[in-house]
Protein backbone atom coordinates (compact mmCIF):
# COMPACT_ATOMS: atom_id res chain seq x y z
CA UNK A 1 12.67 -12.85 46.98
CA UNK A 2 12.90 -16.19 47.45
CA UNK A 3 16.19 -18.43 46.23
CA UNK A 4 16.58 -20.15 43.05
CA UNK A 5 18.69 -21.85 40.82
CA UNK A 6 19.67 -19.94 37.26
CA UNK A 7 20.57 -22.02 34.12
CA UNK A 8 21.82 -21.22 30.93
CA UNK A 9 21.08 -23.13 28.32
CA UNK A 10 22.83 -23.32 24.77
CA UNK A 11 20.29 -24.67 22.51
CA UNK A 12 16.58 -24.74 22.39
CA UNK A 13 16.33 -28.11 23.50
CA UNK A 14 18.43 -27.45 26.20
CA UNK A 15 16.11 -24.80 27.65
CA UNK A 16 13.49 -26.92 26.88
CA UNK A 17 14.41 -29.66 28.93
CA UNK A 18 15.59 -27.17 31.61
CA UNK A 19 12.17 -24.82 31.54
CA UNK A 20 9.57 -28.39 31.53
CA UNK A 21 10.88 -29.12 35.24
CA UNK A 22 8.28 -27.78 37.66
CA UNK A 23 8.55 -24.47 39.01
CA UNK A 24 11.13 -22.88 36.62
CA UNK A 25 10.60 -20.07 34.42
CA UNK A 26 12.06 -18.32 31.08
CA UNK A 27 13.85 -15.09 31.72
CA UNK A 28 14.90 -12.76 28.51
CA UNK A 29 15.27 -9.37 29.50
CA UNK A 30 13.51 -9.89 32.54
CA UNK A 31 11.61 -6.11 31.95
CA UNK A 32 8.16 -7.79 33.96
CA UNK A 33 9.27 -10.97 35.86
CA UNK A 34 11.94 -9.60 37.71
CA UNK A 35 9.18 -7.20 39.09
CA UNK A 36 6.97 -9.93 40.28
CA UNK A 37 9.59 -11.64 41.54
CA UNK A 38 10.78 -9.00 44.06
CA UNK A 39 6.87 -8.29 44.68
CA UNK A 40 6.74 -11.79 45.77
CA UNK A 41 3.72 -12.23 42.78
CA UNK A 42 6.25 -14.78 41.51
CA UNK A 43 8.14 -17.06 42.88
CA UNK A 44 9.97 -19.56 40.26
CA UNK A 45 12.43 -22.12 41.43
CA UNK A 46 14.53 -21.83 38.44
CA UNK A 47 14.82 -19.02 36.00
CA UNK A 48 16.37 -20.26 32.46
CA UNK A 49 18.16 -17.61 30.60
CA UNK A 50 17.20 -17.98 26.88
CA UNK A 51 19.14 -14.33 25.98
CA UNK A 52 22.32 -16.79 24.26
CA UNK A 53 20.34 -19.03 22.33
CA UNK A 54 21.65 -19.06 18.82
CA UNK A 55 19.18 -17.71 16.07
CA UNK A 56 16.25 -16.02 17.70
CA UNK A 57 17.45 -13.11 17.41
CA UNK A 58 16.59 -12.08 13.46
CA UNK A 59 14.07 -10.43 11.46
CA UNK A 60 13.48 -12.64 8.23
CA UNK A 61 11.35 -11.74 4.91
CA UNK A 62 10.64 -14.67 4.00
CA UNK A 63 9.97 -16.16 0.16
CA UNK A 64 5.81 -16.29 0.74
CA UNK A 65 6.45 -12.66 1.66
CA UNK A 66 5.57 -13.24 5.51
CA UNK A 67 8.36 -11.57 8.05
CA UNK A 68 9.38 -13.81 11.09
CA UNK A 69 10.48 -12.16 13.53
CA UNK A 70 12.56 -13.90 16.22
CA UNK A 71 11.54 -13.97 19.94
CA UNK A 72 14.78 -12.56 21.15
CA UNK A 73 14.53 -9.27 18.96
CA UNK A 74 14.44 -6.03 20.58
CA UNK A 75 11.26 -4.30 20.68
CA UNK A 76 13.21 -0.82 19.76
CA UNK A 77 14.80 -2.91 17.09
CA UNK A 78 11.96 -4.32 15.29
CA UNK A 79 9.85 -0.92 15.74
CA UNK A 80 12.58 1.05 14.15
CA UNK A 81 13.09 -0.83 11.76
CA UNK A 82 12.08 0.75 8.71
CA UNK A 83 11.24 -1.61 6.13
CA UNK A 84 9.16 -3.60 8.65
CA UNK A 85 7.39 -0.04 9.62
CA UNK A 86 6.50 0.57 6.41
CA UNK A 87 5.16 -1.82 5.73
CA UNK A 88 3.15 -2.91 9.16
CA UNK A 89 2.52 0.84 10.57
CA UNK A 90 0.14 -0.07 13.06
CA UNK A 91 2.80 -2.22 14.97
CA UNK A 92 5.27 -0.60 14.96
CA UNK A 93 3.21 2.50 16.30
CA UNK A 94 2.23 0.43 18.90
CA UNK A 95 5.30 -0.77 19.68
CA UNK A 96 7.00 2.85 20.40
CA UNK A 97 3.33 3.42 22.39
CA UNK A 98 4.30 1.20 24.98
CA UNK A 99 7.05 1.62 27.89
CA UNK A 100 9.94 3.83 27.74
CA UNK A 101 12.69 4.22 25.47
CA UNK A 102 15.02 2.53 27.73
CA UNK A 103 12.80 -0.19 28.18
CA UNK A 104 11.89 -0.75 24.21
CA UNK A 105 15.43 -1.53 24.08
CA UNK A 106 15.64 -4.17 26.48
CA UNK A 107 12.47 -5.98 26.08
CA UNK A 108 12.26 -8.88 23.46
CA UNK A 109 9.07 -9.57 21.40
CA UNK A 110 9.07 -12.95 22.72
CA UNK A 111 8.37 -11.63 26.36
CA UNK A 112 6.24 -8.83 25.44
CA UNK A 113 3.48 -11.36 24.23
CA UNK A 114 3.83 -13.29 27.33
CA UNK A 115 3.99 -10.27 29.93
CA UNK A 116 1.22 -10.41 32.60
CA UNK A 117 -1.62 -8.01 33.66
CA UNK A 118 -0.73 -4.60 35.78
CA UNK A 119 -3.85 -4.92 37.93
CA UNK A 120 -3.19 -3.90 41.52
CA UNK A 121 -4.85 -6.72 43.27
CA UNK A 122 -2.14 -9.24 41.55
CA UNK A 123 0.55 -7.07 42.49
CA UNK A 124 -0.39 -7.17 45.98
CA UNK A 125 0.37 -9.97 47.45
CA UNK A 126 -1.78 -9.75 50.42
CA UNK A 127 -4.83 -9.37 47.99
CA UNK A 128 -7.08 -11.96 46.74
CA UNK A 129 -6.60 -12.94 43.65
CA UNK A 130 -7.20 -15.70 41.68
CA UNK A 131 -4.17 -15.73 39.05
CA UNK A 132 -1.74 -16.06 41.84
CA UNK A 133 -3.64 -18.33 43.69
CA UNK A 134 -6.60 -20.14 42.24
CA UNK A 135 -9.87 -20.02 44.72
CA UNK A 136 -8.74 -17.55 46.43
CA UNK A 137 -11.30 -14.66 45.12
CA UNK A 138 -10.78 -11.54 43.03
CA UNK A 139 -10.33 -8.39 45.48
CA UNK A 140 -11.04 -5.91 42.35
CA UNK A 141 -14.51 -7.24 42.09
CA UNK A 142 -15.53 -4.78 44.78
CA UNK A 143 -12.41 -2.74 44.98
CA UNK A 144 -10.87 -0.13 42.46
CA UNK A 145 -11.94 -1.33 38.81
CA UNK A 146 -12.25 1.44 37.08
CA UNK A 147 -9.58 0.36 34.28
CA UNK A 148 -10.94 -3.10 34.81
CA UNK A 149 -12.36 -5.41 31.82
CA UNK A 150 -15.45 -4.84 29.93
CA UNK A 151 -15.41 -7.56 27.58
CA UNK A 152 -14.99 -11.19 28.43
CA UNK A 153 -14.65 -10.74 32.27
CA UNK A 154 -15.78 -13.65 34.53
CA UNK A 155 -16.39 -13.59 38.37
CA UNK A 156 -13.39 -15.06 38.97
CA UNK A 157 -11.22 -12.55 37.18
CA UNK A 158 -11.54 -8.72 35.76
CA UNK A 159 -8.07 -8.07 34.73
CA UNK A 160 -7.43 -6.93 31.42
CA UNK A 161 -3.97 -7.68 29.13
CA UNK A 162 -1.49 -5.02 29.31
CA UNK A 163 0.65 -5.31 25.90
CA UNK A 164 -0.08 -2.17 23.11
CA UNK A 165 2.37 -4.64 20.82
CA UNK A 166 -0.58 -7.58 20.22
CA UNK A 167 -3.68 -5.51 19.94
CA UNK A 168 -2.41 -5.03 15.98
CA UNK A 169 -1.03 -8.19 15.87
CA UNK A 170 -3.74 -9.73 16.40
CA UNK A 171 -5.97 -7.74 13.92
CA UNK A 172 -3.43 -8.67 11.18
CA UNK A 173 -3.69 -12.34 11.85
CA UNK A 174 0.13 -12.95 13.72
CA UNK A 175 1.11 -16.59 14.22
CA UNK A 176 3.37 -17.63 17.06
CA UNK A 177 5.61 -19.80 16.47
CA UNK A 178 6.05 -22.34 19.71
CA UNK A 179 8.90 -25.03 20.99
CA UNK A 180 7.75 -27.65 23.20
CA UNK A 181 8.18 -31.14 24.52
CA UNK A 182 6.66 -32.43 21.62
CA UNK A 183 8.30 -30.35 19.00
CA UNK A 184 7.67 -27.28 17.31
CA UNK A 185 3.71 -26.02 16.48
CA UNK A 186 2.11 -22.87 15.56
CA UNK A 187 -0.68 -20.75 17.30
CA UNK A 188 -2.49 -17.66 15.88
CA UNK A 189 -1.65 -14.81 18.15
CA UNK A 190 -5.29 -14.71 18.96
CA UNK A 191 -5.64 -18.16 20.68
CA UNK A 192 -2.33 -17.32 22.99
CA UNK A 193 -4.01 -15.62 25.59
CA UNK A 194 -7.10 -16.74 27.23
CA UNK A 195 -10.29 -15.21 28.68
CA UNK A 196 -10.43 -16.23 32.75
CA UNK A 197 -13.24 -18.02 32.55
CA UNK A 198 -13.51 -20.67 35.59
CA UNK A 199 -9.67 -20.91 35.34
CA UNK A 200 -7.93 -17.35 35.46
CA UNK A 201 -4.82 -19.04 36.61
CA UNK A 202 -4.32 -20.29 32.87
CA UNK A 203 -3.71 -17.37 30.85
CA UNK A 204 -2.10 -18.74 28.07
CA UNK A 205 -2.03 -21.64 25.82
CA UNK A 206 0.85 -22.50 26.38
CA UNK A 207 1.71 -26.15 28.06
CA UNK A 208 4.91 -26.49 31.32
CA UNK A 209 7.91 -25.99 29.11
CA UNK A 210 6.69 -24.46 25.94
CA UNK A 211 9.14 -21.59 24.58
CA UNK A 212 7.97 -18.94 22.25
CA UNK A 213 10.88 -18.92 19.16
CA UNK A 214 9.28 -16.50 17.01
CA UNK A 215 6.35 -14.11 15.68
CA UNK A 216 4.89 -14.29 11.84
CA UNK A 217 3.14 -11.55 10.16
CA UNK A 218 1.20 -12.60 7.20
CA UNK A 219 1.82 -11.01 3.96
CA UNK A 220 -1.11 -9.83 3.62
CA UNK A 221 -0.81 -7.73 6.47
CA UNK A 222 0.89 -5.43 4.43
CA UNK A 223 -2.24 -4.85 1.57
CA UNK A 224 -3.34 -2.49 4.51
CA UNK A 225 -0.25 -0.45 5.23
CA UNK A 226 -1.89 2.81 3.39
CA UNK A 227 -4.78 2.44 5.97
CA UNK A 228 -3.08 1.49 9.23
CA UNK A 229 -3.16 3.10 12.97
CA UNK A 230 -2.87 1.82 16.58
CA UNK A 231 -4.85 4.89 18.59
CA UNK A 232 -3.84 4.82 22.24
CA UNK A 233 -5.83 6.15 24.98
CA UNK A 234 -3.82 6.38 29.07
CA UNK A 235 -3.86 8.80 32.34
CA UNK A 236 -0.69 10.91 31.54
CA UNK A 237 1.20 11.70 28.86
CA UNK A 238 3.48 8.86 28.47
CA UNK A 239 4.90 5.77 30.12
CA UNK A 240 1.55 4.66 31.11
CA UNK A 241 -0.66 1.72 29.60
CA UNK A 242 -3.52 1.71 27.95
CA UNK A 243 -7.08 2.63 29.38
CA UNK A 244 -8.32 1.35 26.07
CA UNK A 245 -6.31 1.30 22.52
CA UNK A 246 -7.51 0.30 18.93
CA UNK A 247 -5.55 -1.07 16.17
CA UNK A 248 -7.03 -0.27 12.84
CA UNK A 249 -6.61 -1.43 8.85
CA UNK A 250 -8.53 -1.14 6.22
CA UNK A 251 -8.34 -1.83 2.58
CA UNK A 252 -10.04 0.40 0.16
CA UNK A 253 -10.89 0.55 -3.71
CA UNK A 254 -13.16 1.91 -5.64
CA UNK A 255 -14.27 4.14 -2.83
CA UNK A 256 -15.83 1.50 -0.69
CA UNK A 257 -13.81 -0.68 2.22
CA UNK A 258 -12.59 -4.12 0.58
CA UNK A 259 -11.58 -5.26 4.18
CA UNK A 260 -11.45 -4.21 7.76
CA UNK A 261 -9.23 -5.44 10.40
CA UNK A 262 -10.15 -4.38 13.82
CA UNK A 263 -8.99 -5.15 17.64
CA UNK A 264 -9.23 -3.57 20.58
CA UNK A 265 -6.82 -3.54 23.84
CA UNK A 266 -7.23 -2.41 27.54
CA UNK A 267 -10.79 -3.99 27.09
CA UNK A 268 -10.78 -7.47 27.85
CA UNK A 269 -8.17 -10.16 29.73
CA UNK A 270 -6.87 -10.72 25.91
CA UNK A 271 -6.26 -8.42 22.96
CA UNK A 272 -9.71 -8.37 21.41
CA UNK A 273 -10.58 -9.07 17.79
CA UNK A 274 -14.05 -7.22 16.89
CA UNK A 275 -15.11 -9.19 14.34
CA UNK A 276 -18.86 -8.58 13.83
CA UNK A 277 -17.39 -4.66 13.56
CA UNK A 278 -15.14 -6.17 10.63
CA UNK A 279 -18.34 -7.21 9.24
CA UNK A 280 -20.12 -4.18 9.48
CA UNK A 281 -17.16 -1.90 7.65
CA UNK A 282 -16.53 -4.30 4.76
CA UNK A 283 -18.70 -3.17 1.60
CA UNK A 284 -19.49 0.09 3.47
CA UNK A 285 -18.27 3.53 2.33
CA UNK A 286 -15.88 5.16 4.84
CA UNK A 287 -17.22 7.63 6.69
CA UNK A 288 -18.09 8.38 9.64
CA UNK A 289 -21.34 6.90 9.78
CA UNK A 290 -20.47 3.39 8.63
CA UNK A 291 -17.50 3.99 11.81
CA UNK A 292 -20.55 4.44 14.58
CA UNK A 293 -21.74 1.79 14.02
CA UNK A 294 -18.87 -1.00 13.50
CA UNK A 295 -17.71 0.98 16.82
CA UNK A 296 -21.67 -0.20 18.43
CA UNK A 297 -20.96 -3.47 17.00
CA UNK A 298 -17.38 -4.15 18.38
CA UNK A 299 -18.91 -3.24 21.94
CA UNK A 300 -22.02 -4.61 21.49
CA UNK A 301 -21.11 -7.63 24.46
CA UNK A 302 -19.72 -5.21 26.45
CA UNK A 303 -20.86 -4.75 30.25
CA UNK A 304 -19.03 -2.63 32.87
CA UNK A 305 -17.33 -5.10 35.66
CA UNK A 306 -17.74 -2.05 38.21
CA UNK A 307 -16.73 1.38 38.45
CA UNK A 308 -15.72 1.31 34.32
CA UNK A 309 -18.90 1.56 32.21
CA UNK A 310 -17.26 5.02 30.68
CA UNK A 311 -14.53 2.62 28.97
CA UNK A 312 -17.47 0.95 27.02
CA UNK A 313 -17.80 4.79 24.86
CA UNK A 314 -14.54 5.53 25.37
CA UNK A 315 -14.00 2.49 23.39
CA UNK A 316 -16.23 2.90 20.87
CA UNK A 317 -15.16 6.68 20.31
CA UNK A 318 -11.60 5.74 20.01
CA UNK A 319 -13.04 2.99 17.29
CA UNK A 320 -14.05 5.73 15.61
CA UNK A 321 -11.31 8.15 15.77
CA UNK A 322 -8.96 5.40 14.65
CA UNK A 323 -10.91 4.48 11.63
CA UNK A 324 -11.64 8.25 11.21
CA UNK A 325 -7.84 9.15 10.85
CA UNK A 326 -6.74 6.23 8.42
CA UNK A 327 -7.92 7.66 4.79
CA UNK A 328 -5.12 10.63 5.95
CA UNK A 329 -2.45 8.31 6.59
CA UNK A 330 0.05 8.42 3.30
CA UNK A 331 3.62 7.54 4.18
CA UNK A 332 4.34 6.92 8.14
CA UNK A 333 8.05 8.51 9.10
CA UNK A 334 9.85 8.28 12.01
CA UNK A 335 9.71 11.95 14.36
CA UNK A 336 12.81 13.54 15.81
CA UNK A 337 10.37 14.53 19.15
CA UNK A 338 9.73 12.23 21.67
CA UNK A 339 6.82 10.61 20.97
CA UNK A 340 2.82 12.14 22.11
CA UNK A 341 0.26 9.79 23.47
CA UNK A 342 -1.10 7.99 20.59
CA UNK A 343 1.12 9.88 18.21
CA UNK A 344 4.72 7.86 17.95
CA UNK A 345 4.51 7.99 14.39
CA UNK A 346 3.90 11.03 12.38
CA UNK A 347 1.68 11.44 9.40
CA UNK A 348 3.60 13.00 6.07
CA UNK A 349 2.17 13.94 2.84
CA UNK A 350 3.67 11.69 0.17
């Protein structure tokens, strides 16, 4: 690891000014950087310790009926939480899919959105790889892909995004809420994180110096808590992330779907929104016909980018099985066991 300077700042505009200097680097609880930093992946000059800044650190209902959430919240916090899980299911589900208990209560939403992909080849130093070093070539082209992008992939860059916390928020419309140089702006979740294109060294929006203060979830997020799931799919039985995931809403009257929210993660280099299957479920009776084929429709783009053409049906079957279980789900409560793959939250009858 390679020496550096460590700041603490005691405002937002002091870690502002600290973070826009070249080379230096926001550190919260550190649960992903610190990793890459000892792997030699990263190598910041300075790391600026937002943990003390004053007011990131709440979850707000606010009068519109939105909920911000700040960046420096726990993850454990906001997922256990229970009028915020009752009334967005599907994230908090996600949120106790992901990591360990011990590290749910250390990691901050704020750095959960901006953690970076687990491929191999960008842990490994001495491997091509175009994030860490752009030209360079991507190694998993030709080497060990098999839980490798199917959706959105370019030459230059297979890797797929690693966070089960953004694949509902971006089917339920999440807006980031972003400090910069030139003062504060917002972002839908969905236009944070970028597809590799030409330029997989630039995987967010985000500008030198830009500090993610908070997360908003729409209010109408909540018109599809009755008909909410995040379905998980990994290797081994826990601590392990996603070979693909869905997160799944709908809203239903009359016996026919109102509206569908749908996105998939483990698929693509950014959680990704299946519209055109949205389209497909909306007017459509639920069952399990109408589920085939928004599941078709969500993957219809997809192509393997090597040894992964069984995540393309994989995906499409846990489409299905996530959209299957929702007319079940009643009231989501919080289980005294550890929680199954793809089952943190268990089902009750109201």
């Amino acid at each position: 690891m390679m020496n550096f300077d460590y700041v603490r700042p005691a405002s937002v505009a002091d870690a502002i000014a600290a973070g826009s200097e070249k080379g230096a680097s926001y550190l919260a609880s550190g649960t992903n950087l610190l990793d890459l930093m000892k792997g030699g992946v990263s190598r910041p000059s300075r790391l600026v310790d937002v943990t003390r800044l004053p007011g990131l650190d709440r979850i707000e209902h606010l009068p519109d009926g939105s909920l911000r959430i700040g960046a420096l919240v726990r993850n454990a916090d906001l997922a256990h939480d229970t009028e915020f899980a009752r009334s967005y299911p599907a994230v908090a589900e996600a949120l106790l899919s992901g990591a360990s208990a011990q590290l749910r209560n250390a990691a901050t939403v704020g750095g959960n959105l901006m953690q970076r992909t687990r491929c191999a080849y960008f842990y490994d130093a001495g491997s091509a790889c175009n994030r860490r070093w752009p030209g360079a070539g991507c190694d998993a082209l030709k080497g060990e892909n098999r839980l490798h992008a199917v959706l959105g992939w370019s030459e230059g860059c297979i890797a797929t995004h690693p966070s089960d916390f953004c694949v509902p928020l971006v089917a339920f419309d999440a807006v980031v809420e972003i400090e910069g140089k030139g003062g504060r702006r917002e972002l839908p979740l969905e236009a944070l994180h970028r597809l590799p294109g030409d330029a997989p060294e630039r995987e967010t929006a985000l500008e030198r110096g830009d500090l993610i203060v908070a997360l908003r979830l729409p209010a109408e997020a909540k018109d599809f808590a009755g008909h909410a799931r995040y379905i998980k799919v990994r290797e081994r039985t826990s601590y392990a992330f996603a070979v693909v995931s869905a997160a799944a809403g709908l809203r239903i009257e009359d016996g026919k779907i109102r509206e569908a929210r749908l996105a998939l993660g483990g698929v693509a280099a950014k959680p990704w929104r299946a519209r055109d299957a949205e389209q497909v479920l909306a007017g459509a009776a639920p069952d399990v016909a109408c589920y085939r084929e928004a599941a078709r429709a969500a993957l219809a783009d997809a192509k393997p980018s090597g040894d992964n053409a069984f995540k393309i049906e994989l995906a499409q079957r846990i489409v299905v099985r996530a959209l299957t279980l929702l007319p079940q789900v009643r009231r989501i409560a919080f289980p005294r066991c550890p929680a199954l793959p793809s089952r943190p939250l268990q089902e009750r009858n109201a």
